[in-house]
Protein backbone atom coordinates (compact mmCIF):
# COMPACT_ATOMS: atom_id res chain seq x y z
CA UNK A 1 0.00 0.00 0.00
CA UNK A 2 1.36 3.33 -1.25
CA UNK A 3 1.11 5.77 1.50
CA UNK A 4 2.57 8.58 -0.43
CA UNK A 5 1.40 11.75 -1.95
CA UNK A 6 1.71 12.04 -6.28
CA UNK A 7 2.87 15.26 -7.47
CA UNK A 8 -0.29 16.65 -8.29
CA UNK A 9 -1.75 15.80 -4.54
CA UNK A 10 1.39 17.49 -3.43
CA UNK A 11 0.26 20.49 -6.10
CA UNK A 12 -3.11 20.13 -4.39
CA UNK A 13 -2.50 20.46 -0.96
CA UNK A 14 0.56 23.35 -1.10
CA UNK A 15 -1.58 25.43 -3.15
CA UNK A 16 -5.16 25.33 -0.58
CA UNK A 17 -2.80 25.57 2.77
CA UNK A 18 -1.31 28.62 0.97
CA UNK A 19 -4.70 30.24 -0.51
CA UNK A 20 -6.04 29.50 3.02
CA UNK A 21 -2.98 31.19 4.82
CA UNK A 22 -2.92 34.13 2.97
CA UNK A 23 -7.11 34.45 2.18
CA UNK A 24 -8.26 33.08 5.07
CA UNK A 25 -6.26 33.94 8.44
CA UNK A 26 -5.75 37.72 7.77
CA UNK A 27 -9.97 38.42 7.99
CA UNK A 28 -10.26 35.64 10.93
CA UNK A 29 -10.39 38.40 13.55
CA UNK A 30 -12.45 40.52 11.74
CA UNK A 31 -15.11 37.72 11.15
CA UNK A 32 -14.72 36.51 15.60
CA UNK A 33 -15.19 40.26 16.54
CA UNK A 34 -18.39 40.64 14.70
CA UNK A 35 -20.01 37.54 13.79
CA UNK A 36 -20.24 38.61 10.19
CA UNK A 37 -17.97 38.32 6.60
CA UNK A 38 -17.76 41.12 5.16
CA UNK A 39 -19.69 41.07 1.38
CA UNK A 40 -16.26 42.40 -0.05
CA UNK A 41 -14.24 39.82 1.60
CA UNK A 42 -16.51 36.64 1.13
CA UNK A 43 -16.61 37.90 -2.74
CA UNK A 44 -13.29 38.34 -3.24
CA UNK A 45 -12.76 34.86 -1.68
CA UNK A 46 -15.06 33.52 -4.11
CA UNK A 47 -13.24 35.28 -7.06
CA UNK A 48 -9.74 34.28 -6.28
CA UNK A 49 -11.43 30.69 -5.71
CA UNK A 50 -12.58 30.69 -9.45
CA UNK A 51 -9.23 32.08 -10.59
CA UNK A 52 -7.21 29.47 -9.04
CA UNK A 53 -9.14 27.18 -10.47
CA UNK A 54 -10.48 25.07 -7.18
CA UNK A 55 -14.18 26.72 -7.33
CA UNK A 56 -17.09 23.64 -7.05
CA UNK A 57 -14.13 20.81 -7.33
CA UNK A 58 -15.93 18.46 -5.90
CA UNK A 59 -17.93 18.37 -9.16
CA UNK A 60 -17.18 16.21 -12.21
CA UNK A 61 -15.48 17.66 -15.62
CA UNK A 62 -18.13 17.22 -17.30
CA UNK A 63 -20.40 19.50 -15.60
CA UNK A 64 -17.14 22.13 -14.96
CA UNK A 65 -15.70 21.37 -11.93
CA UNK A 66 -12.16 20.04 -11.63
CA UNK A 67 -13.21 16.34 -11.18
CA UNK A 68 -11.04 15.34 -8.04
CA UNK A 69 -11.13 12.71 -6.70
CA UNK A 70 -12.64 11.54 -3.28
CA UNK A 71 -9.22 10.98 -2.09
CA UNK A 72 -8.05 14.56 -3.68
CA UNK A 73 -10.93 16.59 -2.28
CA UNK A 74 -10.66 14.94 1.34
CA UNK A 75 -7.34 16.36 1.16
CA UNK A 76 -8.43 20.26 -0.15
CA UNK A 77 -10.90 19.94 3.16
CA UNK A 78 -7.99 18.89 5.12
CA UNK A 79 -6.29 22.00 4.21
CA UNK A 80 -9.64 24.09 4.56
CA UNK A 81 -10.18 23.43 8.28
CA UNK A 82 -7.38 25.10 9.26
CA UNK A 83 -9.37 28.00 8.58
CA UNK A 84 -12.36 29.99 9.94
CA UNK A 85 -16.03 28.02 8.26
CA UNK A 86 -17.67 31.54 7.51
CA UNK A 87 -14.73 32.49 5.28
CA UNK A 88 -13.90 29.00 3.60
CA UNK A 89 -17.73 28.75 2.97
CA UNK A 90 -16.66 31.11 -0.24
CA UNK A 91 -14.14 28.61 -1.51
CA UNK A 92 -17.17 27.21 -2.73
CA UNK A 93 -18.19 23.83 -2.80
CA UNK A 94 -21.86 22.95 -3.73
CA UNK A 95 -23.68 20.13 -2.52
CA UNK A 96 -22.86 17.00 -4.44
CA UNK A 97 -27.00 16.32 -4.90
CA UNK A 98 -27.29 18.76 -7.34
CA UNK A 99 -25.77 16.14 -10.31
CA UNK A 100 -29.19 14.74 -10.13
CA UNK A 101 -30.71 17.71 -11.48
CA UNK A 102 -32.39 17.09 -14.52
CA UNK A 103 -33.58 18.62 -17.83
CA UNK A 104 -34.06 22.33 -17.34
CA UNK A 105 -32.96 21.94 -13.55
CA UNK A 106 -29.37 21.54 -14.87
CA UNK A 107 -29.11 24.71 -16.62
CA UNK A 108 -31.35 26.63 -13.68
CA UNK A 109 -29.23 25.35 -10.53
CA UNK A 110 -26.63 22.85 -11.78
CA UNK A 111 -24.37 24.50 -13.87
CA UNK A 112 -24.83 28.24 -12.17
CA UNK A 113 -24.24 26.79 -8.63
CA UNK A 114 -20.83 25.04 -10.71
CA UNK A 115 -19.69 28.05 -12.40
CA UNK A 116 -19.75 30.55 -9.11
CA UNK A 117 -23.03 32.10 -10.37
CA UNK A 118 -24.94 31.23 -7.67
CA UNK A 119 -25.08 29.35 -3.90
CA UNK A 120 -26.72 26.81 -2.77
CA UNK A 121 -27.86 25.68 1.19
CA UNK A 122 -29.04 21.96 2.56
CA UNK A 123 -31.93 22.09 4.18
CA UNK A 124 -33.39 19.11 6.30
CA UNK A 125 -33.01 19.70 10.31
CA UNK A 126 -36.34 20.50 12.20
CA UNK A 127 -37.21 21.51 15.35
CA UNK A 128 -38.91 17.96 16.38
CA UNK A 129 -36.27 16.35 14.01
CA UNK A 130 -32.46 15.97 13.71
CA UNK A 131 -31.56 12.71 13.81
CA UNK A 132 -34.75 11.22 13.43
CA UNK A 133 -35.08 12.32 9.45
CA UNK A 134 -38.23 10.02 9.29
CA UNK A 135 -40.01 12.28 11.56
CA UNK A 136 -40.13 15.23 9.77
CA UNK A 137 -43.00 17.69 9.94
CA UNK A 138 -42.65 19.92 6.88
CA UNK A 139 -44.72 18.96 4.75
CA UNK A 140 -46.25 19.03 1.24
CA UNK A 141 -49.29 18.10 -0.05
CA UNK A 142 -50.18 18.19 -3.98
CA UNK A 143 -52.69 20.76 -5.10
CA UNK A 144 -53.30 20.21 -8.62
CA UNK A 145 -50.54 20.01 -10.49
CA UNK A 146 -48.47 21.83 -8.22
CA UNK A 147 -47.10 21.75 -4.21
CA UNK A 148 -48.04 23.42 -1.34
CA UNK A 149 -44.87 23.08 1.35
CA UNK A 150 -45.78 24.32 5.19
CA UNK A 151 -43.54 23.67 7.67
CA UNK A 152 -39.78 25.20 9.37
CA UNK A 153 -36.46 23.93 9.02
CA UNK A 154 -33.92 25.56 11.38
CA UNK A 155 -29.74 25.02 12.07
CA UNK A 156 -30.07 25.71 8.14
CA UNK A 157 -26.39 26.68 7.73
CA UNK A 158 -25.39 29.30 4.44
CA UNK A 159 -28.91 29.90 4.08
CA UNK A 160 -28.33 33.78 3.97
CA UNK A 161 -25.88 33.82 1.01
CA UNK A 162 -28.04 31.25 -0.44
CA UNK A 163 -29.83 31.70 -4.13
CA UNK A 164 -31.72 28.63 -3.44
CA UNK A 165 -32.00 25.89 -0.53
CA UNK A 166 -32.32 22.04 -1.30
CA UNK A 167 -35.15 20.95 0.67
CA UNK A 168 -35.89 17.71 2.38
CA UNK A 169 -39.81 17.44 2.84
CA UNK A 170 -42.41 14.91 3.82
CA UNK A 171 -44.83 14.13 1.11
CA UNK A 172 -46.64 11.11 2.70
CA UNK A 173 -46.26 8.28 5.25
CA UNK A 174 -45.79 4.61 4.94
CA UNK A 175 -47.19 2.01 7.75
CA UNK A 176 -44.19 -0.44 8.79
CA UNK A 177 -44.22 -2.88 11.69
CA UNK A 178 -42.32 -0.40 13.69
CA UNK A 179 -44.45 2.14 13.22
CA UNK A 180 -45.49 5.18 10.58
CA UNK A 181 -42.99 6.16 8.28
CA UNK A 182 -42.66 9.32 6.13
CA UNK A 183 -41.89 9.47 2.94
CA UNK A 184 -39.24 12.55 1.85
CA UNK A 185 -39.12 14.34 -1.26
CA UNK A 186 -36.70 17.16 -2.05
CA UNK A 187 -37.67 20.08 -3.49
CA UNK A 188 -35.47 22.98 -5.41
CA UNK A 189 -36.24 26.24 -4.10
CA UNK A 190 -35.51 29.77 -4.85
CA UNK A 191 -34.92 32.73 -2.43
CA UNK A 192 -38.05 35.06 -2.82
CA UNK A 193 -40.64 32.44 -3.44
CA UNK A 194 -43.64 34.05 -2.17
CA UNK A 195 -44.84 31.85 0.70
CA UNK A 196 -40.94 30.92 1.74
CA UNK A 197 -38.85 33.38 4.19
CA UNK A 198 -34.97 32.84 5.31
CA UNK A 199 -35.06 34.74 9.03
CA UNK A 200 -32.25 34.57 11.12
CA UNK A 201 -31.25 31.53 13.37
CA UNK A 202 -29.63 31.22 16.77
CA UNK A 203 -26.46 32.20 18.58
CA UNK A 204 -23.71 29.78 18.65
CA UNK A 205 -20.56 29.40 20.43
CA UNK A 206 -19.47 27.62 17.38
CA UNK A 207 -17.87 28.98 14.11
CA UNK A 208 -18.65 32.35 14.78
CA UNK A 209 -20.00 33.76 11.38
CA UNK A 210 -20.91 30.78 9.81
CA UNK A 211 -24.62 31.07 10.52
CA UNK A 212 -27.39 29.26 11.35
CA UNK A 213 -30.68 30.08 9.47
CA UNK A 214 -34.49 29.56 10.32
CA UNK A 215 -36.91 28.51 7.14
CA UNK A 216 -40.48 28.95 7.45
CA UNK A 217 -42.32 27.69 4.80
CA UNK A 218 -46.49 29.03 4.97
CA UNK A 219 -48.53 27.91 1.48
CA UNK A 220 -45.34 27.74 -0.60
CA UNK A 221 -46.20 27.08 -3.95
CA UNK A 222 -44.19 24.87 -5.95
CA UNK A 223 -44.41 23.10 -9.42
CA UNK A 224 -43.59 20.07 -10.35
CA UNK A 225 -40.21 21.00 -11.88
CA UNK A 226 -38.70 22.02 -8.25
CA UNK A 227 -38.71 18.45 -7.01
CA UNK A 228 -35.12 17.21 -7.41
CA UNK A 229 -34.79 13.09 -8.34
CA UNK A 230 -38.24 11.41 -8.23
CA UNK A 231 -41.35 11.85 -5.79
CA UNK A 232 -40.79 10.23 -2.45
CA UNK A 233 -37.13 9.28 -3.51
CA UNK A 234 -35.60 12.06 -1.17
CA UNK A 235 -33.97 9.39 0.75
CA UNK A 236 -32.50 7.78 -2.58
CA UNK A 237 -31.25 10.94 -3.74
CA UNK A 238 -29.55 11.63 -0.28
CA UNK A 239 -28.14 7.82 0.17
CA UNK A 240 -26.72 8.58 -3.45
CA UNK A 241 -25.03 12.02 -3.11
CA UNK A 242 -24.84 12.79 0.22
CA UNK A 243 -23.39 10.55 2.98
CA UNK A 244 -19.67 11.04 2.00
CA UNK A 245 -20.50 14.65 3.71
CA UNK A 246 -19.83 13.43 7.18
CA UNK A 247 -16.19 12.39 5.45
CA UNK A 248 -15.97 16.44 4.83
CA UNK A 249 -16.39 16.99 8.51
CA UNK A 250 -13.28 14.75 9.13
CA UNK A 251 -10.86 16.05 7.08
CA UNK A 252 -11.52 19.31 8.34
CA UNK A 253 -11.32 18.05 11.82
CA UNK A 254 -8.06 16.71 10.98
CA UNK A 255 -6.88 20.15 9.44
CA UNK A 256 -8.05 22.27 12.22
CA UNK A 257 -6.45 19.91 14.55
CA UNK A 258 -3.06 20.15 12.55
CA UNK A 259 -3.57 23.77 13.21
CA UNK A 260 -3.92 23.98 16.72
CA UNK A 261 -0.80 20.77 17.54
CA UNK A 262 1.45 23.48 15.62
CA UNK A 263 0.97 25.86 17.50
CA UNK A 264 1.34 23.94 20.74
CA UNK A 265 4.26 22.17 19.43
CA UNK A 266 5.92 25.28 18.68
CA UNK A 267 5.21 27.01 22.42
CA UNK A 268 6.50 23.94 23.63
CA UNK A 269 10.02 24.23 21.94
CA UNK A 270 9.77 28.24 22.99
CA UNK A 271 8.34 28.58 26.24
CA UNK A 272 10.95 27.99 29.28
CA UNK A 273 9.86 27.13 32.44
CA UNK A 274 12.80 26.46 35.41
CA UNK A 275 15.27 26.55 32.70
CA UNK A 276 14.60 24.82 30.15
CA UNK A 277 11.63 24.28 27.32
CA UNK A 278 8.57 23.17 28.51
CA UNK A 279 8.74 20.31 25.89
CA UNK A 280 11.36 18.86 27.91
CA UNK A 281 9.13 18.09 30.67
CA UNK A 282 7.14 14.65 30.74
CA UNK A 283 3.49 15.94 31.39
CA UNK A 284 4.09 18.09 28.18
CA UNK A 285 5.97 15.74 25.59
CA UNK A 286 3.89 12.75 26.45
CA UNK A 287 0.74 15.02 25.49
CA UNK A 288 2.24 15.77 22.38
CA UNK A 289 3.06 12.43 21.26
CA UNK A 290 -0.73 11.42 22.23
CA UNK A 291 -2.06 14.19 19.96
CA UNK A 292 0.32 13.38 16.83
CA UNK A 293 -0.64 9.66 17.31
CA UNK A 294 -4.47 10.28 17.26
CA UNK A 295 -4.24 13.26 14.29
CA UNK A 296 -2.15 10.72 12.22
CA UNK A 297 -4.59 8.26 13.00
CA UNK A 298 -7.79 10.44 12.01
CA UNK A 299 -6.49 11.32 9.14
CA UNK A 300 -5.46 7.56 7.83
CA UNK A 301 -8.71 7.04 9.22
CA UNK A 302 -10.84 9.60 6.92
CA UNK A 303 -8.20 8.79 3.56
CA UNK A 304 -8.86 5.40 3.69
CA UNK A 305 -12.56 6.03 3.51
CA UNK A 306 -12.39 8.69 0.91
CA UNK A 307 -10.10 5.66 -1.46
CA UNK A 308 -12.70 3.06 -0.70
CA UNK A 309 -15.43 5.63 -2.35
CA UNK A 310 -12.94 5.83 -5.76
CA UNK A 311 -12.43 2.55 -5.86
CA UNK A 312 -16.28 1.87 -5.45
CA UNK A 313 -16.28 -0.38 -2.36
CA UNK A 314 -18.57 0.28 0.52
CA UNK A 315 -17.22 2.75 2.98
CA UNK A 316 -20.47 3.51 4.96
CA UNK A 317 -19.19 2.30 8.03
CA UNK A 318 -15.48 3.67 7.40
CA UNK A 319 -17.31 6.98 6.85
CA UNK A 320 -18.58 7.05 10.02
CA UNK A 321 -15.48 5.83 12.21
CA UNK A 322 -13.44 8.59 10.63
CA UNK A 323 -16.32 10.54 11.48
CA UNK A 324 -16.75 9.74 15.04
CA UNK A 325 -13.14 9.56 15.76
CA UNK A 326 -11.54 12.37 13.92
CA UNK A 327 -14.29 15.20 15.47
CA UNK A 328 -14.07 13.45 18.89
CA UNK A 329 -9.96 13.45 18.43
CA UNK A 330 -10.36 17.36 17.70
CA UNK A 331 -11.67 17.85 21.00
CA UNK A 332 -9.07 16.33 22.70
CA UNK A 333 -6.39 17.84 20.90
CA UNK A 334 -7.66 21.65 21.55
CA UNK A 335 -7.79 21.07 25.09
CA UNK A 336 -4.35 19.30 25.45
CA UNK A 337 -3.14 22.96 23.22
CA UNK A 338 -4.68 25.18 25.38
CA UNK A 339 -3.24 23.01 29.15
CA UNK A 340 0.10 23.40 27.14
CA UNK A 341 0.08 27.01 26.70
CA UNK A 342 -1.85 27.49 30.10
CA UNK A 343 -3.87 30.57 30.77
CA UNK A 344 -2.74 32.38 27.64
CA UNK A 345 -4.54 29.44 25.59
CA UNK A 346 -7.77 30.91 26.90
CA UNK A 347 -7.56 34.40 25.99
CA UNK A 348 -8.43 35.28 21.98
CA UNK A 349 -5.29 36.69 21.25
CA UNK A 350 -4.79 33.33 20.52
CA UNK A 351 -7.24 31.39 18.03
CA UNK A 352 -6.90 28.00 20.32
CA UNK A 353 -10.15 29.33 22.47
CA UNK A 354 -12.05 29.30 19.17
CA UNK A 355 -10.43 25.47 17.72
CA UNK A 356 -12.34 24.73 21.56
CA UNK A 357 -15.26 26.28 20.78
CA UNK A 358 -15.78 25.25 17.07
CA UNK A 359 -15.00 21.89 18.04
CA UNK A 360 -17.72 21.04 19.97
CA UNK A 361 -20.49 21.05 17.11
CA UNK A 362 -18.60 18.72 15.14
CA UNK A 363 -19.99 16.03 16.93
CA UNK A 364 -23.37 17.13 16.60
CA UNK A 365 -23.87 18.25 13.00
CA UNK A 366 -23.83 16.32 9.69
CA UNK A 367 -24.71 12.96 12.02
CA UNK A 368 -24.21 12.38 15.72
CA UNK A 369 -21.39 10.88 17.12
CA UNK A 370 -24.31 8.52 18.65
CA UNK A 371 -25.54 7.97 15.04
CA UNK A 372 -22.18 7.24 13.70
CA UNK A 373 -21.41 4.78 16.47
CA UNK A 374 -24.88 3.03 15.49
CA UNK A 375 -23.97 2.80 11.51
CA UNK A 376 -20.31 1.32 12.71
CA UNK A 377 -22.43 -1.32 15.26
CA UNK A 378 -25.17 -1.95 12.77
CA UNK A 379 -22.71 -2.69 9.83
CA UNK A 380 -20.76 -5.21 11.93
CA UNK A 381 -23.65 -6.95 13.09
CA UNK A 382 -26.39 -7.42 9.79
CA UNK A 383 -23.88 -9.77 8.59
CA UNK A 384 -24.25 -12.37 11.76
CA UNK A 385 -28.42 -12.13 11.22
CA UNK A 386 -28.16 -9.87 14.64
């Protein structure tokens, strides 16, 4: 097994840690003071995105994007965690469940949401359901020959830059021995459609600036043509496109931890304490060896996932384990940075008090750790009939 990086990987990753060091970091402050990106900063992101080359690269050649690989693009999110959500948001990487847009749908929301021309938002979460997709209460009913959608969808994130929101709606219910079922249906829809308002969402210690939106949906009329794959095939459409996004969550766990276990490592070499560096000291080194052990790990973790999906093998359950363990190993390794640099580690002139916050909603979004654990447990068991 080649463990190595080709040249063009190597290409990869130099050129996002630079775009990200030189974009990104400089506007981080700006972004934690006020809780907002600035329109001229998130579009000049965006632009210099498109120039490079990397905007929507997640998407195949044939639609326009740069057609990486699984393994490739794990890698460009590796890079992008170092820095701040709200600001990489604008290196721009639709959602993958677009390519089942069809007929006129590719020309209306594919291609644009491609080419830079416009953004796109996921929309599923309710109030009464997170985990529990099943249980969703939005819902739409047919009215002739179109839809009427009523309902709220909230922890929508990117919904305020967003031109239109992919939405995940009940449109019916199916009776099953364990009980009633619905059955989901995603729907294409635009910002301004009368009946449909984007309001603002909560305040979270998390990723300050990368926003959480509130959808309320009251009589929204929809025709046919918004529904995206077939009626009541939401969950095909999202089995299909959109599981590998819990493998985005650990590669930027992974980069964000790289992040903060430089900077610790380098206090460590710097900082004297009863003459000598404080990485000389036992309670110090050993944490450091811990933290390079489990980020090495996380990241083997999350690649080897990412080259099961290009070589077409299952990966459901590796998914998840590099999910689980790669945002439950960036927990650990903020905290271990900020007991290495002490009390300074809490104060934001360092970013290490924001790796601590961010990192706690990593285990929450895009699937529980509690969810992962039960895809890993469920995937190991089926085969033995249990």
């Amino acid at each position: 097994m080649n463990f190595g990086l080709t040249d063009e990987q190597e290409m990869i990753v130099s050129t996002v840690r630079s775009f990200v060091e030189k974009e990104i970091y400089p506007h981080e402050d700006t972004v934690e003071r006020s809780g907002e990106v600035p329109e001229e900063i998130a579009q000049s992101i965006k632009q210099k995105t498109i120039d490079l080359g990397f905007y929507a690269c997640n998407f195949p050649e044939s639609v326009g994007g740069a057609g990486l690989s699984h393994v490739d693009f794990a890698m460009v999110e590796r890079e992008l965690g170092r820095g701040s959500m709200a600001l990489t948001h604008f290196f721009g990487r639709p959602q993958n469940i677009l390519m089942a847009c069809r007929d006129e749908q590719i020309e209306r929301y594919l291609l644009p949401a491609v080419r830079g021309e416009k953004m796109d938002a996921l929309a599923m979460t309710e109030p009464d359901a997170g985990s529990d997709i099943r249980g969703m209460k939005c819902t739409a009913i047919r009215d002739g020959d179109d839809w009427l959608i009523n309902g709220t969808k909230h922890f929508i994130s990117g919904a305020e830059h967003a031109d239109f929101i992919i939405v995940f709606v009940a449109t019916g219910e199916d009776q099953t021995p364990s009980g009633p079922k619905r059955r989901i249906t995603t729907f294409l829809v635009d910002r301004g459609t009368p009946g449909f308002t984007i309001r603002e969402g909560y305040q979270s210690v998390s990723h300050r600036g990368y926003k959480n939106m509130v959808l309320d949906f009251d009589n929204c009329r929809l025709p046919q043509t918004q529904v995206l794959g077939d009626v009541d095939g939401g969950f095909a459409v999202m089995n299909e496109w959109l599981y590998a996004t819990r493998l985005t969550v650990a590669a930027m766990a992974v980069g964000r931890a790289r992040r903060a276990f430089d900077l610790a490592l380098e206090y460590a070499a710097e900082r004297k304490q009863f003459g000598q560096p404080i990485g000389k000291f036992q309670g110090v080194s050993f944490q450091l060896a811990d933290m390079i052990t489990e980020i090495d790990a996380a990241d083997l973790l999350t690649l080897n996932a990412a080259w099961r999906l290009d070589a077409g093998l299952p990966a459901n359950r590796e998914i998840a384990s590099a999910k689980v363990y790669a945002t439950e190993m960036l927990a650990r390794v903020t905290d271990a940075a900020i007991q290495i640099f002490g009390g300074m580690g809490l104060m934001n002139d360092l970013p290490l008090e924001r790796f601590w916050r961010d990192a706690r909603v990593e285990r929450i979004w895009d699937g529980t750790s509690e969810i992962q654990r039960h895809i890993i447990s469920r995937d190991l068991l089926r085969p033995l009939g249990a």
